[in-house]
Protein backbone atom coordinates (compact mmCIF):
# COMPACT_ATOMS: atom_id res chain seq x y z
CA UNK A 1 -1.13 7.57 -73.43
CA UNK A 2 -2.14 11.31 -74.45
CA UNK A 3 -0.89 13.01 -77.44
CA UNK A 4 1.74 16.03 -76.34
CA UNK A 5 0.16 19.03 -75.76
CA UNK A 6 -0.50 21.14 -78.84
CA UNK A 7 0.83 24.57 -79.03
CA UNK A 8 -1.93 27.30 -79.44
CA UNK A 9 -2.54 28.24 -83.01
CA UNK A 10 -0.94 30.93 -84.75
CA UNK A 11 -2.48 33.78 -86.34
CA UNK A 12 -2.14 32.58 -89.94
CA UNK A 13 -3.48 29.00 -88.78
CA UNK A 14 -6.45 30.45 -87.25
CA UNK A 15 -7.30 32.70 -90.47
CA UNK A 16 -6.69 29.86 -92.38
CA UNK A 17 -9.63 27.86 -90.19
CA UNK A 18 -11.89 30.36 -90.22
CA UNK A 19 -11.32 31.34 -94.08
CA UNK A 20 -11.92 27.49 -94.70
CA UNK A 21 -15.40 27.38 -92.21
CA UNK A 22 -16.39 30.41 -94.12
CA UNK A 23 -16.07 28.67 -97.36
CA UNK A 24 -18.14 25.68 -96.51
CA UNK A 25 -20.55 27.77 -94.53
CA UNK A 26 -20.61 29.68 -98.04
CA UNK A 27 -21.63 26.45 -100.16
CA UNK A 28 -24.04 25.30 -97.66
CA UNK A 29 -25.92 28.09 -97.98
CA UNK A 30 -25.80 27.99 -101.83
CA UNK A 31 -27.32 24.28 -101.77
CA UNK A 32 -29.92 25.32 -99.56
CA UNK A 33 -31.20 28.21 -101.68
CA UNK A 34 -31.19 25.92 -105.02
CA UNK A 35 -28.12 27.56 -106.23
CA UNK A 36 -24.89 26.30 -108.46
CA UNK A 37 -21.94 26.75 -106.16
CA UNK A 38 -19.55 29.23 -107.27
CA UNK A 39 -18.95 33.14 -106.77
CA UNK A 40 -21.75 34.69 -109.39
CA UNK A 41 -24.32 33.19 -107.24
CA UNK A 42 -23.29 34.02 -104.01
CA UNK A 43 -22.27 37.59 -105.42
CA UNK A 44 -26.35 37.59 -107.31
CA UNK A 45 -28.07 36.33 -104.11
CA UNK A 46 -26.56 38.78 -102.04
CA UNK A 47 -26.84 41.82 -104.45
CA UNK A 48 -30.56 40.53 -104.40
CA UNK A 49 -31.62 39.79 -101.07
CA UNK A 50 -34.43 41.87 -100.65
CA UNK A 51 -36.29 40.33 -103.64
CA UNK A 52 -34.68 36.79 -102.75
CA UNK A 53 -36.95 33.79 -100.95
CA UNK A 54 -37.75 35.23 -97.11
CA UNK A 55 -36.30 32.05 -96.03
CA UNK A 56 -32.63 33.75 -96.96
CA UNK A 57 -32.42 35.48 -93.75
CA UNK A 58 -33.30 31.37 -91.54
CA UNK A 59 -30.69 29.63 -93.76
CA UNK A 60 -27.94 32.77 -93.68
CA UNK A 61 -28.25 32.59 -90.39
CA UNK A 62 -28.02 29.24 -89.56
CA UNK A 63 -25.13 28.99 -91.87
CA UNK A 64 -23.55 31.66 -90.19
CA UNK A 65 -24.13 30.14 -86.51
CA UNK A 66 -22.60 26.55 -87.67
CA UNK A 67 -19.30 28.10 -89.12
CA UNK A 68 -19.10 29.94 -85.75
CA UNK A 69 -19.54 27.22 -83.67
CA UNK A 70 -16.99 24.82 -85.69
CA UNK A 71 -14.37 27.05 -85.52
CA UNK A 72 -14.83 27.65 -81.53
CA UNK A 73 -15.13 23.77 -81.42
CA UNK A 74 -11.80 22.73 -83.88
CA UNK A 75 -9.83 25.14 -81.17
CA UNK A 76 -11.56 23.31 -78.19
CA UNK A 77 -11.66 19.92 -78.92
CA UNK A 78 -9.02 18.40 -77.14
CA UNK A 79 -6.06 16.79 -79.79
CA UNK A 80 -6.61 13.01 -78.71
CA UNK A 81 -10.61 13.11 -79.56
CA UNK A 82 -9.44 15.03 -82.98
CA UNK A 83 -6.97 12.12 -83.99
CA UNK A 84 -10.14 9.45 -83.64
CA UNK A 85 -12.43 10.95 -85.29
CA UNK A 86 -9.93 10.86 -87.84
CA UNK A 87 -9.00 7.08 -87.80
CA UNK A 88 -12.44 6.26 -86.28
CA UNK A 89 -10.58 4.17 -83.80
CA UNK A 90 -11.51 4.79 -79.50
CA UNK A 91 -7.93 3.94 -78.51
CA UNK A 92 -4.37 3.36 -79.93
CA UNK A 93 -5.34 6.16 -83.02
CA UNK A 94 -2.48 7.61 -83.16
CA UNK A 95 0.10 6.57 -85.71
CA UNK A 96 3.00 6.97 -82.87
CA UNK A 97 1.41 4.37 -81.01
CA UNK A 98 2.91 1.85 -83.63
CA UNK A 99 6.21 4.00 -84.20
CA UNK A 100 8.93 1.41 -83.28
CA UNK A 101 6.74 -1.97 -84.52
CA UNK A 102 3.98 -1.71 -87.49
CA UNK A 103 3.52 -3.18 -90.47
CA UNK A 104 3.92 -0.19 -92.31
CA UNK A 105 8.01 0.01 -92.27
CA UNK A 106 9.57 3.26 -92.78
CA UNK A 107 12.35 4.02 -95.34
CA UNK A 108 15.07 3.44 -92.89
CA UNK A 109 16.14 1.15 -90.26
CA UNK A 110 14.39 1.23 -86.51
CA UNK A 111 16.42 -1.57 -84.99
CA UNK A 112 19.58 1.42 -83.31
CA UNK A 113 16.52 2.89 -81.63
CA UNK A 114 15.06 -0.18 -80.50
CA UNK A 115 18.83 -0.71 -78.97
CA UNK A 116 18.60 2.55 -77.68
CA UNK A 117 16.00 2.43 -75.41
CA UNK A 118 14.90 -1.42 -74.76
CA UNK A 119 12.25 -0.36 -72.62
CA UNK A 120 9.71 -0.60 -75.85
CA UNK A 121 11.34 -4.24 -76.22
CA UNK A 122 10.66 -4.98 -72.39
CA UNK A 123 7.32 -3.93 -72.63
CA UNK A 124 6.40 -5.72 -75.83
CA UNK A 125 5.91 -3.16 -77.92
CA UNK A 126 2.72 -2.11 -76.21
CA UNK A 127 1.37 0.81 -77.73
CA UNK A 128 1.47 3.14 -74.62
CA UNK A 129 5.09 2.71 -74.21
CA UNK A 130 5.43 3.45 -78.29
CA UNK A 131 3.89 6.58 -78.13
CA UNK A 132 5.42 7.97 -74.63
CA UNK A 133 8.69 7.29 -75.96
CA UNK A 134 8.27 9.13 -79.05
CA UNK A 135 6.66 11.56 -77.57
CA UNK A 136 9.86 12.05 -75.72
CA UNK A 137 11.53 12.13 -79.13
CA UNK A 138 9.40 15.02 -80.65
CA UNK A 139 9.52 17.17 -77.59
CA UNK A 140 13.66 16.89 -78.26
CA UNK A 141 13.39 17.62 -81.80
CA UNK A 142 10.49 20.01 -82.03
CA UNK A 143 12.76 22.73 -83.15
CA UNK A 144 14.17 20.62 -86.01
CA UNK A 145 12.90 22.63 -88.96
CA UNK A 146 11.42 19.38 -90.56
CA UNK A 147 9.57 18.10 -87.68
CA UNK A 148 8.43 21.74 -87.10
CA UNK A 149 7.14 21.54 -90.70
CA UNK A 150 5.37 18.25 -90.01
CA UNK A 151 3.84 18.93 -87.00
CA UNK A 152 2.63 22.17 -88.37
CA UNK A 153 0.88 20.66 -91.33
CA UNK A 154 -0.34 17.76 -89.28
CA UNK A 155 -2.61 19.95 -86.74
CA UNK A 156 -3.85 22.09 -90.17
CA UNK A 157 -4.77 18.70 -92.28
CA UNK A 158 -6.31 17.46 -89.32
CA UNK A 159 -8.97 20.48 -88.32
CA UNK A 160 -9.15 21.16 -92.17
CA UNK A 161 -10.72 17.45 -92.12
CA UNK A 162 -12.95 18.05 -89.39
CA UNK A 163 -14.62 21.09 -90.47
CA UNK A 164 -15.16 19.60 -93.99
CA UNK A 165 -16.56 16.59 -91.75
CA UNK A 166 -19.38 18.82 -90.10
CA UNK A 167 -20.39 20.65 -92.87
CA UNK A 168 -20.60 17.02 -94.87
CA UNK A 169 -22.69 15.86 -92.10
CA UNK A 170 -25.06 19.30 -92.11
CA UNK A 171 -25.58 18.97 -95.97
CA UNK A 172 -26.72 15.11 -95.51
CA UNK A 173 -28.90 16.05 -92.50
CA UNK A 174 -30.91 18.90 -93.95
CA UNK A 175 -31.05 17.42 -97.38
CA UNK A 176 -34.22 15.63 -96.69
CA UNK A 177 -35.76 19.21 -95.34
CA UNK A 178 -34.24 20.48 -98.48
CA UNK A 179 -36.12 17.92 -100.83
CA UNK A 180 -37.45 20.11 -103.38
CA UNK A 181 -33.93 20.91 -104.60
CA UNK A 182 -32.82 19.71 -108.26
CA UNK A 183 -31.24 15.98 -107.95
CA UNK A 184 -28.56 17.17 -109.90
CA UNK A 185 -27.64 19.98 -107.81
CA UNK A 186 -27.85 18.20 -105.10
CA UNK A 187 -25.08 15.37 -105.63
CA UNK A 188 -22.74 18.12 -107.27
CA UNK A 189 -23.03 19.31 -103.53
CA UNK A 190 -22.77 15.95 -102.06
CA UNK A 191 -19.83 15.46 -104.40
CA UNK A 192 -18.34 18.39 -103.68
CA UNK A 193 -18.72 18.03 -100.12
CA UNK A 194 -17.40 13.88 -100.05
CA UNK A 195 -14.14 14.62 -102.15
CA UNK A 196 -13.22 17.79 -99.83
CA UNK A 197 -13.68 15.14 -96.61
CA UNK A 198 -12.13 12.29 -98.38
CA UNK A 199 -9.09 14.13 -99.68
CA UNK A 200 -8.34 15.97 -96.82
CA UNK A 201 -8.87 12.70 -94.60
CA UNK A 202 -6.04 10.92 -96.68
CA UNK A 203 -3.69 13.84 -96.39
CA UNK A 204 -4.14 13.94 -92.68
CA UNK A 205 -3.39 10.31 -92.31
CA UNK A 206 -0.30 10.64 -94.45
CA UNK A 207 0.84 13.82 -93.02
CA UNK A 208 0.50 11.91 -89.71
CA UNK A 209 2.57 8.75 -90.79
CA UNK A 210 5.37 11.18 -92.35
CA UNK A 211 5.48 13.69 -89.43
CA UNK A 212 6.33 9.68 -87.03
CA UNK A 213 9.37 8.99 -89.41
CA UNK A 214 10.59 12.12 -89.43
CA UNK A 215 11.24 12.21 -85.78
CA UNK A 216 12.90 8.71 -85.86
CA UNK A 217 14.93 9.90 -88.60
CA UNK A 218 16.02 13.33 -86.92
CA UNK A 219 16.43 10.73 -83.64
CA UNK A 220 18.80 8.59 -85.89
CA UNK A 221 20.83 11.37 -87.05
CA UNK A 222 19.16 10.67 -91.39
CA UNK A 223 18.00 14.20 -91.16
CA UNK A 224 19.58 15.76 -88.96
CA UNK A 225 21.32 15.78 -85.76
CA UNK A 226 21.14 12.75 -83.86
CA UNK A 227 19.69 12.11 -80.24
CA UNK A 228 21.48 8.67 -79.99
CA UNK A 229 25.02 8.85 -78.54
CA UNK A 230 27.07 6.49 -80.60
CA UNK A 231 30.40 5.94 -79.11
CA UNK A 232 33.03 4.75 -81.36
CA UNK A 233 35.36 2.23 -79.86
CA UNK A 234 39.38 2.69 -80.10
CA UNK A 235 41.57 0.57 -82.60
CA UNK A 236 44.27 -1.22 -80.11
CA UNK A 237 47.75 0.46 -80.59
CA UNK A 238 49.30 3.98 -80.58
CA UNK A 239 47.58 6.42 -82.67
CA UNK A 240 49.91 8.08 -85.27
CA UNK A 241 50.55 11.54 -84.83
CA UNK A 242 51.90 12.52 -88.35
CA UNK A 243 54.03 11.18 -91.33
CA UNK A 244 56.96 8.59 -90.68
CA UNK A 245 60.51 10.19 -90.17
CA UNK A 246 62.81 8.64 -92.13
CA UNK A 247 65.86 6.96 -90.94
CA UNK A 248 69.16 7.55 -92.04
């Protein structure tokens, strides 16, 4: 089963992607010119770049073509092959496939929705059925204020992790071309570089795992209005209409 179709970006998502390629696009091409990372020497190499090395103008532009290219790519590449790069996993990725039966329980109770539609019960739980069904779910809720929130932050985390992905994966493939570079320089990049991917890889998950639970808890009515009909059943007897007459 497919993810839902993703909305196009807005305009403030896409400057945010290609302000964050143009950062790492920016440190790359610090490392490879044997420079500390930080705005002095990006500001002093390009005040300088007549007098600087003439292999400025190969790695500037190289620099320039990958940040191009990964933004064009994060807005191409279709949502389900995003989600498995992120959990490394070729099927079942996302978290939604495991919405109404993992071992990682969510702060409320899931057995009213498992009541609610039994199909996910009648199919054992199998993953596709998970994830259509809440799919279902956040296509009814998607203008819930919190799931918008989620969802939002989800897609963001998840490109954000990508593009620190590529450029980790440029710096470790042209740091054997760039060999002559100080050691230490060199693993405050890879550093840098590993604790960007890592951090934002965590986030994404979590964002991920949160934005699940907070469609089964708008779903359950916890926050929000509910999408199960709960019908309440009638006491036996005559209602009463108001306050006992009394009897003379």
């Amino acid at each position: 089963m497919n993810e839902p179709r993703q909305a196009p970006p807005s305009r403030t998502t896409r400057l945010l992607m290609a302000g964050f390629c143009a950062i790492n696009a920016a440190l790359l091409f610090l490392c490879l010119m044997h420079l500390p990372f930080g705005y002095k020497p990006l500001k002093l190499a390009i005040v300088g770049w007549a007098q600087a090395s003439p292999r400025i103008d190969i790695v500037f532009g190289f620099c320039l073509f990958l940040a191009v290219v990964t933004y064009h790519g994060m807005r191409r590449l279709p949502p389900d092959w995003k989600t498995r790069l992120l959990y490394f996993k070729p099927r079942f990725a996302h978290p939604a496939h495991g919405a109404f039966f993992s071992l990682k329980e969510p702060p409320f109770d899931r057995k009213p929705l498992l009541v609610a539609y039994p199909e996910i019960k009648d199919a054992a739980y199998h993953p596709d059925v998970q994830m259509k069904t809440w799919c279902k779910l956040l296509e009814r809720h998607a203008e819930v204020p919190l799931v918008a929130g989620s969802q939002t932050g989800w897609h963001l985390l998840r490109d954000f992790y990508l593009i620190a992905l590529v450029f980790l994966l440029a710096f470790l493939l042209t740091w054997p071309l760039n060999s002559n570079v100080n050691m230490a320089l060199a693993f405050s990049y890879l550093f840098l570089f590993g604790v960007q991917t890592l951090f934002l890889m965590f986030s994404a998950r979590g964002t991920a795992r949160r934005l699940v639970h907070n469609v089964l808890a708008v779903e359950l009515g916890i926050a929000g209005t509910t999408g199960i009909k709960k019908e309440k059943k009638k006491k036996p007897g005559k209602a009463k209409t108001g306050k006992k007459q009394k009897r003379f």
